[in-house]
PDB file of N, CA and C in Angstrom:
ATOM      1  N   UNK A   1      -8.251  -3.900  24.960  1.00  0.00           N
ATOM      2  CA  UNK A   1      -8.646  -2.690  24.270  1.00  0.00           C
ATOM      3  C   UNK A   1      -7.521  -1.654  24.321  1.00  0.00           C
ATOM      4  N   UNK A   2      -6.805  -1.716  25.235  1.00  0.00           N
ATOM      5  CA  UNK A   2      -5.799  -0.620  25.730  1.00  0.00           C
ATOM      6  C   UNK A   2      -4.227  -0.921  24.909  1.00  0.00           C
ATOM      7  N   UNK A   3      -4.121  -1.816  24.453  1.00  0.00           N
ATOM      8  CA  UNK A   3      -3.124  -2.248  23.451  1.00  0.00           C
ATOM      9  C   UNK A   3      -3.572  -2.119  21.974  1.00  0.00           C
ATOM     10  N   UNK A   4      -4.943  -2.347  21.862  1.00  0.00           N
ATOM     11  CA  UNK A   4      -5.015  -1.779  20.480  1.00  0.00           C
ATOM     12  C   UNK A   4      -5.103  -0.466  20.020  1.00  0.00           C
ATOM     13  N   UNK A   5      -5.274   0.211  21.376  1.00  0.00           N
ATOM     14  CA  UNK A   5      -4.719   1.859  20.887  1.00  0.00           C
ATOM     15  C   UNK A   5      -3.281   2.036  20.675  1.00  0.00           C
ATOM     16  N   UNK A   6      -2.548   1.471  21.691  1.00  0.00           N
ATOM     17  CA  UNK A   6      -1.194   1.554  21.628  1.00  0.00           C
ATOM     18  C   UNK A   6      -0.514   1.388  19.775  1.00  0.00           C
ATOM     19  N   UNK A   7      -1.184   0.050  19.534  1.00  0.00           N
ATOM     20  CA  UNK A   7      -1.120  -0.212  18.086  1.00  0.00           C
ATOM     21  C   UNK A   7      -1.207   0.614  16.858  1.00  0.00           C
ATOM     22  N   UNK A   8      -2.845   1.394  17.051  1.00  0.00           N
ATOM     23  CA  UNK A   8      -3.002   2.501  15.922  1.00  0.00           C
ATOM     24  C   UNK A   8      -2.084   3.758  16.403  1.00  0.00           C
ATOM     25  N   UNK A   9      -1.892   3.696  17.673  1.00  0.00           N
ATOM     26  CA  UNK A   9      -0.792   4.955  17.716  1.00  0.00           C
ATOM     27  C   UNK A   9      -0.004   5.025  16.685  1.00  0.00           C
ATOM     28  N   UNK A  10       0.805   6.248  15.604  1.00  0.00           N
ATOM     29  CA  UNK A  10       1.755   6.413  14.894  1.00  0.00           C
ATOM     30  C   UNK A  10       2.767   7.479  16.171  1.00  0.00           C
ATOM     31  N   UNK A  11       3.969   6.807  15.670  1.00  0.00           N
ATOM     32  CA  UNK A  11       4.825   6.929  16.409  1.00  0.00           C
ATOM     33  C   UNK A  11       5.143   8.438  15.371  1.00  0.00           C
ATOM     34  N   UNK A  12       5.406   9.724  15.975  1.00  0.00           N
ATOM     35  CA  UNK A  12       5.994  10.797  15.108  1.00  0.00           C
ATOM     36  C   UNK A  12       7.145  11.148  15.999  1.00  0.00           C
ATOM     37  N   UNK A  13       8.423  10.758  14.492  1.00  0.00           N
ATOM     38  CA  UNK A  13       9.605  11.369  14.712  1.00  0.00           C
ATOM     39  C   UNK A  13      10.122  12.956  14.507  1.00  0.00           C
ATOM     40  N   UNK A  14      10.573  13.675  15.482  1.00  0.00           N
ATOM     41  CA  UNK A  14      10.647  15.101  14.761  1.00  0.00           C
ATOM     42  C   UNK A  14      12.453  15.173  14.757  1.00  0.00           C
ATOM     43  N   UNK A  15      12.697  15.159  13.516  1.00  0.00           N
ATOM     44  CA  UNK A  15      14.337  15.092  13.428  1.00  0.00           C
ATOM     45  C   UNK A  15      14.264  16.387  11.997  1.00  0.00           C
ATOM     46  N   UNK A  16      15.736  16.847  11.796  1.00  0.00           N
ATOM     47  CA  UNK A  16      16.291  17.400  11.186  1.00  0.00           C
ATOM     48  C   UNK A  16      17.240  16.745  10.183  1.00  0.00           C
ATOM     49  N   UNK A  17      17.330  16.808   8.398  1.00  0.00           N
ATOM     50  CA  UNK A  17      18.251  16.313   7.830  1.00  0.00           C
ATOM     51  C   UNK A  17      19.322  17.189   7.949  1.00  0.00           C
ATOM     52  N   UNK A  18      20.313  16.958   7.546  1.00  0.00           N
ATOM     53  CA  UNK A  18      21.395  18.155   7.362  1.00  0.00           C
ATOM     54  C   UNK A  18      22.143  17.499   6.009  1.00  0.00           C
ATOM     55  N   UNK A  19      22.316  18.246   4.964  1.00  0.00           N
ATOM     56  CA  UNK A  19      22.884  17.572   3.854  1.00  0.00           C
ATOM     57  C   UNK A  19      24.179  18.187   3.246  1.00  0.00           C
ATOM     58  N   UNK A  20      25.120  17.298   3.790  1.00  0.00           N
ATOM     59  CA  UNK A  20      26.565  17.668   3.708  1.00  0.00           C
ATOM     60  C   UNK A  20      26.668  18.007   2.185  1.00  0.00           C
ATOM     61  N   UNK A  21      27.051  19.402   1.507  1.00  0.00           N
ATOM     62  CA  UNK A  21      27.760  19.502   0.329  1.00  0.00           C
ATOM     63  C   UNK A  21      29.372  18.986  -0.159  1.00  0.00           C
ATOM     64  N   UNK A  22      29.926  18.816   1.005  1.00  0.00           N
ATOM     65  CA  UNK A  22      31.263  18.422   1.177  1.00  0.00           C
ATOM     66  C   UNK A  22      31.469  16.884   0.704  1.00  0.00           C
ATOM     67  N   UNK A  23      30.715  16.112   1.736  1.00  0.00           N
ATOM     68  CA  UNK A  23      30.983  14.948   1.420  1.00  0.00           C
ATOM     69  C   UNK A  23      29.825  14.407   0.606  1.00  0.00           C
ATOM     70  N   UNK A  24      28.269  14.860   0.215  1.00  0.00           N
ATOM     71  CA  UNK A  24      27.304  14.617  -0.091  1.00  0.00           C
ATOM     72  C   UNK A  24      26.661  13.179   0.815  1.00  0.00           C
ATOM     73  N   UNK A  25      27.115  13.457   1.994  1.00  0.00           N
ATOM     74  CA  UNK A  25      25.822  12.885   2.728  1.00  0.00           C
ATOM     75  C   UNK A  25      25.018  13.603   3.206  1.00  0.00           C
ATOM     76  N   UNK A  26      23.382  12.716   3.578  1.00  0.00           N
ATOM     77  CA  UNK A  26      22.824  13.295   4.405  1.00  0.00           C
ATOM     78  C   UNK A  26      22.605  12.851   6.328  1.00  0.00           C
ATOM     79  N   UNK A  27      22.468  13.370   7.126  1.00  0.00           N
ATOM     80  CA  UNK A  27      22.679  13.029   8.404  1.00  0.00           C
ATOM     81  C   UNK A  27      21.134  13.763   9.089  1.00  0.00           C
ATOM     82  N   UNK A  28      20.683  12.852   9.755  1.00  0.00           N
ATOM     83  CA  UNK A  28      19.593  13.389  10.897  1.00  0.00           C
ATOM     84  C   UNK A  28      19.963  13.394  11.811  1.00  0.00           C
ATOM     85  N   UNK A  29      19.356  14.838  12.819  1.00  0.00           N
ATOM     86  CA  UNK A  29      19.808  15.167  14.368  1.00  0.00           C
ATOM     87  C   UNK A  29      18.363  15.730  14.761  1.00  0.00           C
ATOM     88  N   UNK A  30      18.399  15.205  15.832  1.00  0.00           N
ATOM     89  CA  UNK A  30      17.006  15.772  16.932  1.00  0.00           C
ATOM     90  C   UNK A  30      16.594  16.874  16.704  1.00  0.00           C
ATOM     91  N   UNK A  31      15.315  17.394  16.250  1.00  0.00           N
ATOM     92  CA  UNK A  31      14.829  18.808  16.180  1.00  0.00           C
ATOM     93  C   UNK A  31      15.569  19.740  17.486  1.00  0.00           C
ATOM     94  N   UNK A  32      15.735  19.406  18.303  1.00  0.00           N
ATOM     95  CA  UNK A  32      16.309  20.283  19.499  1.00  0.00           C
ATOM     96  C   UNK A  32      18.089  20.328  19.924  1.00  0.00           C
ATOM     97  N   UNK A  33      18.805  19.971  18.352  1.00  0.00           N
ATOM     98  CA  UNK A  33      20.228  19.906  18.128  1.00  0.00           C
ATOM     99  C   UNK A  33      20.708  21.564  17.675  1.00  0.00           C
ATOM    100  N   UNK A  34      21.702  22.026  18.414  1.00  0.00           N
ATOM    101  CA  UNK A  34      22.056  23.303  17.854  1.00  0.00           C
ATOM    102  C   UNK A  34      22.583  23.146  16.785  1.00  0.00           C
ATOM    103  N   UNK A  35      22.931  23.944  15.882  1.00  0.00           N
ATOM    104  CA  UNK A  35      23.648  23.944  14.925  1.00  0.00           C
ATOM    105  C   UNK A  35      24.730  23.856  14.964  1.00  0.00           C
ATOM    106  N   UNK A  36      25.593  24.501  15.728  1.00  0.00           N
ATOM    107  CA  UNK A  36      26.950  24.460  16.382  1.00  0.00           C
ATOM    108  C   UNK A  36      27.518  23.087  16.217  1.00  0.00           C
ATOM    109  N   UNK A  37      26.576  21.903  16.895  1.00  0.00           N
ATOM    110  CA  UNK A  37      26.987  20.967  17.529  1.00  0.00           C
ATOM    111  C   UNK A  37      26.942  20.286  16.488  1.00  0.00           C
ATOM    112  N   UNK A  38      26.063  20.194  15.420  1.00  0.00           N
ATOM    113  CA  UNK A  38      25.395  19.442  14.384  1.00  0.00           C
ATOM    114  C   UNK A  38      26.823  19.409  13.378  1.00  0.00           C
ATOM    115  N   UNK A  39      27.430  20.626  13.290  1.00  0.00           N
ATOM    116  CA  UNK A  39      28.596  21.264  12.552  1.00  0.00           C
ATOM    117  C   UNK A  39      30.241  20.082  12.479  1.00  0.00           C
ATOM    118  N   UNK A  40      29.843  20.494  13.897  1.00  0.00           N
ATOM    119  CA  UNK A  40      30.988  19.444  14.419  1.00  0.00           C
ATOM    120  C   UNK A  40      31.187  18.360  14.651  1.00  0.00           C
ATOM    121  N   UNK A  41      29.927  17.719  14.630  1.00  0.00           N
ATOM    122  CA  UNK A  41      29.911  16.418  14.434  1.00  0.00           C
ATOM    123  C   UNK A  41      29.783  15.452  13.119  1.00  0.00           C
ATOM    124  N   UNK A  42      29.472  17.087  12.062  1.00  0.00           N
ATOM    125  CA  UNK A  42      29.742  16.716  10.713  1.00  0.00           C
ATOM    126  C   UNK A  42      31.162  16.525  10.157  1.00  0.00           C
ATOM    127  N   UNK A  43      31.763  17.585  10.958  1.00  0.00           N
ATOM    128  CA  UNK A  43      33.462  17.840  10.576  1.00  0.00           C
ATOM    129  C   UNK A  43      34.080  16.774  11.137  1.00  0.00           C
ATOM    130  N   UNK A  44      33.912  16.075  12.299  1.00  0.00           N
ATOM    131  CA  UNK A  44      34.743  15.324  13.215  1.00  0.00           C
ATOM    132  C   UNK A  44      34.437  13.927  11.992  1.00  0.00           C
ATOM    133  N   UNK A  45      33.419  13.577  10.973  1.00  0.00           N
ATOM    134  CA  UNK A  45      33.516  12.463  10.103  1.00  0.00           C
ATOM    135  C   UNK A  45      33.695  12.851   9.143  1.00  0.00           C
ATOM    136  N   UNK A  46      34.075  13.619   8.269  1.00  0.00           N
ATOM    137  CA  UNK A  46      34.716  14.029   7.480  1.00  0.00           C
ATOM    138  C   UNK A  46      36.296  13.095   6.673  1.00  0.00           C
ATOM    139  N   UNK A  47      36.217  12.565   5.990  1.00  0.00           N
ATOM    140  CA  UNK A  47      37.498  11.916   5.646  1.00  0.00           C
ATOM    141  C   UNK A  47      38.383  12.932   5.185  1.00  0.00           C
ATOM    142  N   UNK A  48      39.476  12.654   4.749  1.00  0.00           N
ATOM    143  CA  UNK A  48      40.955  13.561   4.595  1.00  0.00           C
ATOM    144  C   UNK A  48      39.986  13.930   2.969  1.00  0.00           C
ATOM    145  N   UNK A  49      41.062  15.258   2.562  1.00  0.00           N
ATOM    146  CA  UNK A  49      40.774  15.827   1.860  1.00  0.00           C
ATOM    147  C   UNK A  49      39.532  16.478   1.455  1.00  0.00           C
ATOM    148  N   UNK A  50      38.540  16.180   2.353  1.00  0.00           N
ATOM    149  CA  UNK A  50      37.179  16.878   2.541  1.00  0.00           C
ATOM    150  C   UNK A  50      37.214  18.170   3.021  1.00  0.00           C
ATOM    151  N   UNK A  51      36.723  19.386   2.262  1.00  0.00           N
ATOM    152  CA  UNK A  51      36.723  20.811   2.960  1.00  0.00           C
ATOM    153  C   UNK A  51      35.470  20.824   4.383  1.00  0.00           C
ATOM    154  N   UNK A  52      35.874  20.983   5.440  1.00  0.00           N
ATOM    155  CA  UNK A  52      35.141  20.788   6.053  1.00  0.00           C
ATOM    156  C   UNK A  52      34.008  22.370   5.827  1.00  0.00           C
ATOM    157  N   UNK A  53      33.113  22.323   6.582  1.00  0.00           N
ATOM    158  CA  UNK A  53      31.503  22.580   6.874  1.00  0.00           C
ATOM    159  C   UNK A  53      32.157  23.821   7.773  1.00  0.00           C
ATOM    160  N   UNK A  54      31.493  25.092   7.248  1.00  0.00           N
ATOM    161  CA  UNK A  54      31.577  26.035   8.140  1.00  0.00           C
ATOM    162  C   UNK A  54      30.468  26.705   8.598  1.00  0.00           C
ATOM    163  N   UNK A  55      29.054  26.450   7.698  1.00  0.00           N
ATOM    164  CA  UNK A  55      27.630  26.930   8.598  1.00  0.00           C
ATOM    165  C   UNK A  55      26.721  25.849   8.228  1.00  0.00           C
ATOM    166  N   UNK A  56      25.677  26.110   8.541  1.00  0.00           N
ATOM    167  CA  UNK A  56      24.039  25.537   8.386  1.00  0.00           C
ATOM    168  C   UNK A  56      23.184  26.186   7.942  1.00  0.00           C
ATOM    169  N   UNK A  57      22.924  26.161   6.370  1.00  0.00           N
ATOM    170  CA  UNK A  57      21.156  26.791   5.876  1.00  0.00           C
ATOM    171  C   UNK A  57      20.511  26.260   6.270  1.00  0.00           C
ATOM    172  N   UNK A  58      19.258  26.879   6.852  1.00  0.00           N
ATOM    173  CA  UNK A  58      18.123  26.065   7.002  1.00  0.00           C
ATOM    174  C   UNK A  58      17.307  26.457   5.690  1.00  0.00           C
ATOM    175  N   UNK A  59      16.375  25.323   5.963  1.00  0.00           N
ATOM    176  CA  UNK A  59      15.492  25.254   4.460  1.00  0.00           C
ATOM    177  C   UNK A  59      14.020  24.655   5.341  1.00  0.00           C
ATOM    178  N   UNK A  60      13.116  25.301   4.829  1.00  0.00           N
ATOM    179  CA  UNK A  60      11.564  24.669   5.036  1.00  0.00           C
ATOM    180  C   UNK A  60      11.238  23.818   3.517  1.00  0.00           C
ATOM    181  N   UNK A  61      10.351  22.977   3.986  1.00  0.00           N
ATOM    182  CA  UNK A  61       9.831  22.457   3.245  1.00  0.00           C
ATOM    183  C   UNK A  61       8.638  22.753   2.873  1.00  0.00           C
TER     184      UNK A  61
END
């Protein structure tokens, strides 16, 4: 009985997209990612000639 709860459990992910205008990807980071960090880890993949990322809008849905 105790596994078929486990089963109907839905697993909820709470993540953040971030959608690069630069390179037009999009990237998910942990609801509890600063922005700061999110920034730089956008810039650090960035290929050559890409203007890198200097803030973060947020947007609700």
């Amino acid at each position: 009985m105790e596994s078929q709860k486990l089963k109907s459990q839905k697993r909820v992910y709470r993540f953040i997209e971030v959608n690069c205008k630069s390179s037009g990807n999009i990237r998910r980071f942990s609801s509890a990612t600063k922005a700061g960090f999110a920034l730089q880890i956008i810039n650090r993949k960035l290929g050559d000639g890409v203007v890198p990322g200097s803030y973060i809008e947020a947007v609700k849905k």
